[in-house]
N, C-alpha and C. Protein backbone atom coordinates (compact mmCIF):
# COMPACT_ATOMS: atom_id res chain seq x y z
N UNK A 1 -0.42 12.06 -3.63
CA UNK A 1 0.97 12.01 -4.02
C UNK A 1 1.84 12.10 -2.77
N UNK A 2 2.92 11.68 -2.99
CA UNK A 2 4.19 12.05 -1.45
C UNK A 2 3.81 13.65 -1.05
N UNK A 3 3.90 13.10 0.30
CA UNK A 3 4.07 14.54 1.49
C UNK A 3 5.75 14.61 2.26
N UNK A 4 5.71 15.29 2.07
CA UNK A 4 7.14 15.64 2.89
C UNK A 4 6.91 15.51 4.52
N UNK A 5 7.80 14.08 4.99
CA UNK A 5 7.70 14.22 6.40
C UNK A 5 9.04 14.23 7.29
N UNK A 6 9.34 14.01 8.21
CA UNK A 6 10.65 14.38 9.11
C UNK A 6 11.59 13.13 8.63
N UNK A 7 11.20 11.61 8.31
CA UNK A 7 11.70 10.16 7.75
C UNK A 7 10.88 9.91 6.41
N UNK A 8 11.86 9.88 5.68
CA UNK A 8 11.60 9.12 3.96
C UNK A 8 12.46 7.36 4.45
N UNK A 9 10.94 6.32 4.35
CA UNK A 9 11.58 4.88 3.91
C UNK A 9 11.81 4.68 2.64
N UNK A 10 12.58 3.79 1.73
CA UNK A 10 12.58 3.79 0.70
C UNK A 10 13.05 2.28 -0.05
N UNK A 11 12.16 1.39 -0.72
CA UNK A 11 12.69 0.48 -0.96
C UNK A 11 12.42 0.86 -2.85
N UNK A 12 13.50 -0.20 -3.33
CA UNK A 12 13.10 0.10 -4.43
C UNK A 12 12.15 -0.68 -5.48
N UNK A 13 11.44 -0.15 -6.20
CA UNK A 13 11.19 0.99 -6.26
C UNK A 13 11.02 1.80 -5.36
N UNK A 14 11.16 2.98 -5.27
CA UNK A 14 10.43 4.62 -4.67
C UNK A 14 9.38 4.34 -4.15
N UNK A 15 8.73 4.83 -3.12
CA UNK A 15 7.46 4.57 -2.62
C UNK A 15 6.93 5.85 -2.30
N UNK A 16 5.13 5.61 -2.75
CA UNK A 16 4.52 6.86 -2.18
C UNK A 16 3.25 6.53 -2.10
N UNK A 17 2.25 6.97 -1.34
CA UNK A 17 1.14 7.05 -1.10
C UNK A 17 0.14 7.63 -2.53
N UNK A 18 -0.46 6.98 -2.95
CA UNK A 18 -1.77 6.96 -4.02
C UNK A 18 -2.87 6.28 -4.08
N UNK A 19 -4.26 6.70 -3.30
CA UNK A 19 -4.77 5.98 -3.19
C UNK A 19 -6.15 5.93 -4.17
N UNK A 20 -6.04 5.08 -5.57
CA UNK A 20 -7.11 5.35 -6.50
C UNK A 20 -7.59 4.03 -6.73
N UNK A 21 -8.89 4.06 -7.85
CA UNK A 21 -9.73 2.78 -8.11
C UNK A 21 -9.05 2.58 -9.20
N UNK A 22 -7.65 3.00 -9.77
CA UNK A 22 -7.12 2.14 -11.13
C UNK A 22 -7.11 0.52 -10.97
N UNK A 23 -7.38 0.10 -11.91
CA UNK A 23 -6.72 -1.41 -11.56
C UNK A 23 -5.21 -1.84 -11.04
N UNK A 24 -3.98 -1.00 -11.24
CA UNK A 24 -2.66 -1.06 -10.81
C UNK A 24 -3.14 -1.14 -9.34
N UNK A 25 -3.79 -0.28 -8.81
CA UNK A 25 -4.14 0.08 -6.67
C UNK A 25 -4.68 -1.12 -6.46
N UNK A 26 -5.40 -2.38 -7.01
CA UNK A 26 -6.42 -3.72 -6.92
C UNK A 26 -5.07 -3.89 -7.35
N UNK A 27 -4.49 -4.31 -8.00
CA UNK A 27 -3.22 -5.25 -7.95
C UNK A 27 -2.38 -4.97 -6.89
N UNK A 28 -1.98 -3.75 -6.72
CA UNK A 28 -0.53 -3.28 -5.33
C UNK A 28 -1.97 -3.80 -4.27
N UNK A 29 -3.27 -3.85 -4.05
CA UNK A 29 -3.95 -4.12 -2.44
C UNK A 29 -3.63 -5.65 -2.81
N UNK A 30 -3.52 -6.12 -3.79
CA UNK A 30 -4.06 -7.88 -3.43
C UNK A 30 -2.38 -8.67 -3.20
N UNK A 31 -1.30 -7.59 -4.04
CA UNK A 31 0.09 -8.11 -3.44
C UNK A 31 0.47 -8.13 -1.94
N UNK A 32 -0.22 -7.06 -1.59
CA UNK A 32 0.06 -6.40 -0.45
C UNK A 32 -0.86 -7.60 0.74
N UNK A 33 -1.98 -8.28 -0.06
CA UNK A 33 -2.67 -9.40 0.83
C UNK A 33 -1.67 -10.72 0.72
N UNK A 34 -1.16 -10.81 -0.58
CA UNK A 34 -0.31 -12.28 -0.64
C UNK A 34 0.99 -12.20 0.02
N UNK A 35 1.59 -11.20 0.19
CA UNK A 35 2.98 -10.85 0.45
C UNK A 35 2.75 -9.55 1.18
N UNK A 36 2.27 -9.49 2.46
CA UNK A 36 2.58 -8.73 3.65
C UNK A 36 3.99 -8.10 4.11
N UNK A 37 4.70 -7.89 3.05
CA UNK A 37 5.73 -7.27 4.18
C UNK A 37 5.97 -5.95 4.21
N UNK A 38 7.17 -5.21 5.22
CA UNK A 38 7.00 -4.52 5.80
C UNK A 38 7.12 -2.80 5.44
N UNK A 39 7.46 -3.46 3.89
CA UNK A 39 8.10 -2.28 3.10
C UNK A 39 7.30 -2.55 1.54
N UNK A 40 6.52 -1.70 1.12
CA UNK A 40 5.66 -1.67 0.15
C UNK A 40 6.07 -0.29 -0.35
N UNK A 41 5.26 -0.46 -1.75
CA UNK A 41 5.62 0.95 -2.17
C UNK A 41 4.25 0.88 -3.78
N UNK A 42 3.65 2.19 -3.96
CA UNK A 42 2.87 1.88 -4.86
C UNK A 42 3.02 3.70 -5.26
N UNK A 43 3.68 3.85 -6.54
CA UNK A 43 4.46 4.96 -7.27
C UNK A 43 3.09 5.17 -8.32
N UNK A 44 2.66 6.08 -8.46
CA UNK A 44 1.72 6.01 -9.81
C UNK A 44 2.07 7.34 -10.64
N UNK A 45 3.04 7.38 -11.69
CA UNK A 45 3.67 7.94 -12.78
C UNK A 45 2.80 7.67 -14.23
N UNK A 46 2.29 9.19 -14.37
CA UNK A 46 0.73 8.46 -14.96
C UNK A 46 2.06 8.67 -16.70
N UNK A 47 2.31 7.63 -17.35
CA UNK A 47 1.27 6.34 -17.27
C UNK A 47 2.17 5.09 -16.84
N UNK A 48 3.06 5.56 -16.41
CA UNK A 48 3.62 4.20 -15.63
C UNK A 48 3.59 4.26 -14.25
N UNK A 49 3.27 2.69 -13.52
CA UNK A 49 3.37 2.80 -12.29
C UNK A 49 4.28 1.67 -11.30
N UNK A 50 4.77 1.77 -10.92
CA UNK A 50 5.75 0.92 -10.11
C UNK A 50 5.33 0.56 -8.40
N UNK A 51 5.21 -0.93 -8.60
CA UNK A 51 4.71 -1.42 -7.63
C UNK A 51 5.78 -2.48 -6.71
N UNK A 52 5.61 -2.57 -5.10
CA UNK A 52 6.77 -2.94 -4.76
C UNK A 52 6.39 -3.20 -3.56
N UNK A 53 7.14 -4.86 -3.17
CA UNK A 53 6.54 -4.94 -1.74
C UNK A 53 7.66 -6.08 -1.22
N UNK A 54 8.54 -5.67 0.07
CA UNK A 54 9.81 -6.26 0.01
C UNK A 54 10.23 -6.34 1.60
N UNK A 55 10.50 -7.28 2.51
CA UNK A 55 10.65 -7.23 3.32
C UNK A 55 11.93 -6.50 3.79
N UNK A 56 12.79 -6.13 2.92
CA UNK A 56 13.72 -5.25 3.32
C UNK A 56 13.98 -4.08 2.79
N UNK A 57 14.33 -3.33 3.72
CA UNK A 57 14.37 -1.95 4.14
C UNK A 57 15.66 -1.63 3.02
N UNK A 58 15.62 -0.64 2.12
CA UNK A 58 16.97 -0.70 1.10
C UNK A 58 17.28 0.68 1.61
N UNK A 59 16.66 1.23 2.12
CA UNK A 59 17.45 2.75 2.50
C UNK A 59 16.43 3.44 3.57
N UNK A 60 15.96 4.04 4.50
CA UNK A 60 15.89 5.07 5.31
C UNK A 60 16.73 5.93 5.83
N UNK A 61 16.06 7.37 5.77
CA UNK A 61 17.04 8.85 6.14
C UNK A 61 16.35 9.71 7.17
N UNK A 62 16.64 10.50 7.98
CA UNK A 62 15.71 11.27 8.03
C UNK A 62 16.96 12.74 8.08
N UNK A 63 16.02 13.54 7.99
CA UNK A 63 16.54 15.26 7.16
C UNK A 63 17.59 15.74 8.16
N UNK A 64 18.65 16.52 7.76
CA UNK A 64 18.90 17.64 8.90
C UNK A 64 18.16 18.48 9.85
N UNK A 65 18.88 18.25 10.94
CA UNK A 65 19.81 18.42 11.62
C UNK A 65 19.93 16.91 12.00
N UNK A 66 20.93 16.79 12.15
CA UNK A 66 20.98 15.00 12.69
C UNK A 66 21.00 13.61 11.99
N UNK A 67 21.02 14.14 10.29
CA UNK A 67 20.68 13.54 9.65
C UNK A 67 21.47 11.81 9.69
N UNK A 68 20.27 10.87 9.89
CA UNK A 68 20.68 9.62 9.84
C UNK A 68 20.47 8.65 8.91
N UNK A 69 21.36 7.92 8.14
CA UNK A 69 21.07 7.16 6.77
C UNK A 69 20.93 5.77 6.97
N UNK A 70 20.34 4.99 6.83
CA UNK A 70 20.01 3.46 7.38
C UNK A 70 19.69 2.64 5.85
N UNK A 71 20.86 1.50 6.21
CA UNK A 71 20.58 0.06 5.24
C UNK A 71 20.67 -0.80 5.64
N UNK A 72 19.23 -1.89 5.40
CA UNK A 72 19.08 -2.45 6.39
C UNK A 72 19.62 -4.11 5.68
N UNK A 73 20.25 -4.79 4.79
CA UNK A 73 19.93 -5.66 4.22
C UNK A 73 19.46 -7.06 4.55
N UNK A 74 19.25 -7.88 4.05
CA UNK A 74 18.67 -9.33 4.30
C UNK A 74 19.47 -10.29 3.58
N UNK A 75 20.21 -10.86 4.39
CA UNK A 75 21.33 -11.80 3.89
C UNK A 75 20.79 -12.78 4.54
N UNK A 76 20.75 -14.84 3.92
CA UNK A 76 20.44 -15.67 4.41
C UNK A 76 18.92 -16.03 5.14
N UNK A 77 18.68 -16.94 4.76
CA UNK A 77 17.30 -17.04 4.63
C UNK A 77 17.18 -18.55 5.11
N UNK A 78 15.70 -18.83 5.91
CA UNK A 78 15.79 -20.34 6.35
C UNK A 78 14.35 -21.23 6.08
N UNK A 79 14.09 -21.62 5.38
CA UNK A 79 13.12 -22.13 5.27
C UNK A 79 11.89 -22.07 5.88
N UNK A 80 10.48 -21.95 6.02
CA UNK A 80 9.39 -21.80 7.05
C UNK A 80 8.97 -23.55 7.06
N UNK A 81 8.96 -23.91 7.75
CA UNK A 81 8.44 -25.47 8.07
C UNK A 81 8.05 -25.59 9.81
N UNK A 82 6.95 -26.63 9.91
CA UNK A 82 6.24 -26.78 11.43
C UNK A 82 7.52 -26.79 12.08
N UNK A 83 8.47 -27.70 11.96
CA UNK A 83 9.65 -27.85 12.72
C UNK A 83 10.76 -26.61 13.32
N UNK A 84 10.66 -25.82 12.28
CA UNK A 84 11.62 -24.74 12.19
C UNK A 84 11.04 -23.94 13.06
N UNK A 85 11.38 -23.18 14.29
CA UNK A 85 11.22 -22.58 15.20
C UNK A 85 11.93 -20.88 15.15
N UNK A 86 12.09 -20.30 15.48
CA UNK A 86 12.85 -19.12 15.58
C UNK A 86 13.76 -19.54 15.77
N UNK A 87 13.88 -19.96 17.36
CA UNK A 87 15.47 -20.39 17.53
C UNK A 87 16.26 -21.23 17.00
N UNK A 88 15.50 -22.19 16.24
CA UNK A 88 15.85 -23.45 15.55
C UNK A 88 16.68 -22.59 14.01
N UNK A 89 15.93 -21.68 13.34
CA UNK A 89 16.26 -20.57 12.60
C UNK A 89 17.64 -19.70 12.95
N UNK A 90 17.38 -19.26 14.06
CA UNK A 90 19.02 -18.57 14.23
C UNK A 90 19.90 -19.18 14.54
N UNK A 91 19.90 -20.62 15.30
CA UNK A 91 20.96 -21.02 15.33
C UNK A 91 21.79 -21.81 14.54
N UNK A 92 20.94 -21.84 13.52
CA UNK A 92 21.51 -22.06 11.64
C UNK A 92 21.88 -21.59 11.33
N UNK A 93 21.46 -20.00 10.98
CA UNK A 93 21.80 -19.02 10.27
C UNK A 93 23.51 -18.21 11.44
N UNK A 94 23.16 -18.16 12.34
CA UNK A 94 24.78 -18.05 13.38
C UNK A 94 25.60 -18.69 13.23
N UNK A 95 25.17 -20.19 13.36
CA UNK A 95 26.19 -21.43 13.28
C UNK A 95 26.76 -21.25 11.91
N UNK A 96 26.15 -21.29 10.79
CA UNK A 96 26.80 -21.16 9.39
C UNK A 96 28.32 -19.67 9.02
N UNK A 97 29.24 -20.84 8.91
CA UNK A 97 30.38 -19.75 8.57
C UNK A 97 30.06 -18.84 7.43
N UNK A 98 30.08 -19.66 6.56
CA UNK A 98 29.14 -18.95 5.00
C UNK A 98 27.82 -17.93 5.00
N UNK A 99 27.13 -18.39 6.25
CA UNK A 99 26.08 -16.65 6.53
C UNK A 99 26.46 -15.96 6.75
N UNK A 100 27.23 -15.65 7.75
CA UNK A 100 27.86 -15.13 8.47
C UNK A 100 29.14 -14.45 7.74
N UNK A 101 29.99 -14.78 6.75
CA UNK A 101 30.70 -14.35 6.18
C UNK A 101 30.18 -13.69 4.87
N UNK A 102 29.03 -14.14 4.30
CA UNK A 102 28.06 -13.31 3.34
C UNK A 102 27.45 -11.83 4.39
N UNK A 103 27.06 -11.93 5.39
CA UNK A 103 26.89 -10.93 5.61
C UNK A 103 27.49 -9.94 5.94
N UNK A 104 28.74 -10.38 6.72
CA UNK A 104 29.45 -9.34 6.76
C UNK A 104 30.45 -8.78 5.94
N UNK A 105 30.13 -9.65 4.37
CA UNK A 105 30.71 -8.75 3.42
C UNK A 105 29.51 -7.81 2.39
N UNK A 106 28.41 -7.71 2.76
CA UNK A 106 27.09 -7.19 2.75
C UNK A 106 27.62 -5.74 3.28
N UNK A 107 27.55 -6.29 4.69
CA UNK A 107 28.23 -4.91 5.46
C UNK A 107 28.90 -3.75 5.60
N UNK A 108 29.92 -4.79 4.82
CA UNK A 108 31.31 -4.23 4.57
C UNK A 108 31.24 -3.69 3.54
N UNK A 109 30.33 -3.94 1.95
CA UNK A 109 30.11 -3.32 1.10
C UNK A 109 29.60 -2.15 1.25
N UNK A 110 28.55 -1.98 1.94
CA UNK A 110 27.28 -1.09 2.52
C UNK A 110 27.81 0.36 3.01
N UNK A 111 28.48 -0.18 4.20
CA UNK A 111 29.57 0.65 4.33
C UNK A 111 30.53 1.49 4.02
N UNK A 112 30.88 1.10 3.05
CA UNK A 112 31.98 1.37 1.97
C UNK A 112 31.19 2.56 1.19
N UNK A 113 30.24 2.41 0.52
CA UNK A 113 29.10 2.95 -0.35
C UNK A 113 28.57 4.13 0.20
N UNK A 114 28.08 3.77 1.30
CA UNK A 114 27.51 4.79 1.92
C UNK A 114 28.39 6.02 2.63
N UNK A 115 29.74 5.49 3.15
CA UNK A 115 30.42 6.32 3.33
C UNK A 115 31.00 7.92 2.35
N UNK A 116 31.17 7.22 0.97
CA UNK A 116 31.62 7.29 -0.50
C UNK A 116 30.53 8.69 -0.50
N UNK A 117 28.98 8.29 -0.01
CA UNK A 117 27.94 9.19 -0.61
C UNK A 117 27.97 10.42 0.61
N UNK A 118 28.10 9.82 2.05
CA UNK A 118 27.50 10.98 2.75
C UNK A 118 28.66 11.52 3.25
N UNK A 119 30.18 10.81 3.33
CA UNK A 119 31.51 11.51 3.46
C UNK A 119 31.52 11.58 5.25
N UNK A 120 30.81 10.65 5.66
CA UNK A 120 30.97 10.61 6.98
C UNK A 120 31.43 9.36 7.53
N UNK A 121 31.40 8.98 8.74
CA UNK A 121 32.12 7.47 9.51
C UNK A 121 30.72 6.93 9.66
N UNK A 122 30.73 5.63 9.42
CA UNK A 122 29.29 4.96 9.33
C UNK A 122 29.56 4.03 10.72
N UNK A 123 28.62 3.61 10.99
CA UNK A 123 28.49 3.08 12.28
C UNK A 123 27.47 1.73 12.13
N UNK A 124 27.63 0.45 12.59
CA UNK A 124 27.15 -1.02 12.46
C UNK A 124 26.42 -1.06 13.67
N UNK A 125 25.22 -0.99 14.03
CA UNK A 125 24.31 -0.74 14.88
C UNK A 125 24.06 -1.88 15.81
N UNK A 126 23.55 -2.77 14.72
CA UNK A 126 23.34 -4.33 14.94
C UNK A 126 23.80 -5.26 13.42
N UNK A 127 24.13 -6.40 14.09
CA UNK A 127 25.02 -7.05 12.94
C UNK A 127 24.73 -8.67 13.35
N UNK A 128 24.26 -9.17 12.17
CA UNK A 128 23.70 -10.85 12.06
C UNK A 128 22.55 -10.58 13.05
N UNK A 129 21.74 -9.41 12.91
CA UNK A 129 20.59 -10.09 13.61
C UNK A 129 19.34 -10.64 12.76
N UNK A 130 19.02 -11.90 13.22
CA UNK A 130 17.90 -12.68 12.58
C UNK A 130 16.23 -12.27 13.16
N UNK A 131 15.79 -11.95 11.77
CA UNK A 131 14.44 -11.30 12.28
C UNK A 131 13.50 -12.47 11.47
N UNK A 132 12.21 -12.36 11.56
CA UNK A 132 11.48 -13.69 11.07
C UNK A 132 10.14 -12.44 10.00
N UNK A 133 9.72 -13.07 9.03
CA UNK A 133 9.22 -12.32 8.73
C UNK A 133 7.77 -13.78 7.97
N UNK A 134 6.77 -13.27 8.15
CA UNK A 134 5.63 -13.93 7.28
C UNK A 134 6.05 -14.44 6.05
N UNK A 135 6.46 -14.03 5.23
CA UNK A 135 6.50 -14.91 3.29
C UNK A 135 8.03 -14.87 3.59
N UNK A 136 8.76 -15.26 4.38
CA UNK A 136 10.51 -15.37 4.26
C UNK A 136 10.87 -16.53 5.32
């Protein structure tokens, strides 16, 4: 079951460590083979279990003293093809007014929200950066 450590990731669903021979754990290992990404989650609520595997990050925290709240979202997306290169990729996704204005009202939402919850000044770290991911 979850251990308490210094950083909780969290996509949703909730994620936690369970590692059994139910058939749900053979389904979350074989998603987890088709769709590699970087944020998984396999909840087992006996008798429901919630399974989850998502290249983006929907929340990380880590505890007081210092406590820091992170959302990471994934706005705009570019096709995987031989042609399509990384750079060939960002300079689509940059060049486009409409990405670019979707995300930074992403942002701007995010922001807004999160402020609302932790009552502090939120801070934009990095902004439109294009990351490449295996199944995206």
């Amino acid at each position: 079951m979850p251990h308490s450590t210094d950083q909780d990731h969290s996509s949703w669903p909730p994620r936690a460590a369970s590692e059994t021979q139910s058939p749900s754990w053979e389904r979350y290992k074989l998603l987890r083979e088709l769709n590699p990404a970087p944020h998984a989650g396999y909840l087992l609520l006996h008798p429901t279990t919630l399974v989850a595997s998502s290249p983006e990050r929907f929340l990380s925290f880590s505890r007081p003293p210092g406590a820091t709240f992170q959302l990471c979202p994934i706005k705009g997306t570019v096709r995987k093809a031989p042609d399509i290169t990384h750079a060939v990729a960002e300079k689509e996704l940059r060049g486009s007014p409409k990405e670019v204005a979707g995300n930074l009202m992403i942002v701007n939402l995010i922001r807004h929200d999160l402020h609302a919850v932790v009552d502090q000044d939120t801070n934009v770290k990095q902004l439109c950066t294009v990351e490449e991911y295996s199944t995206v």
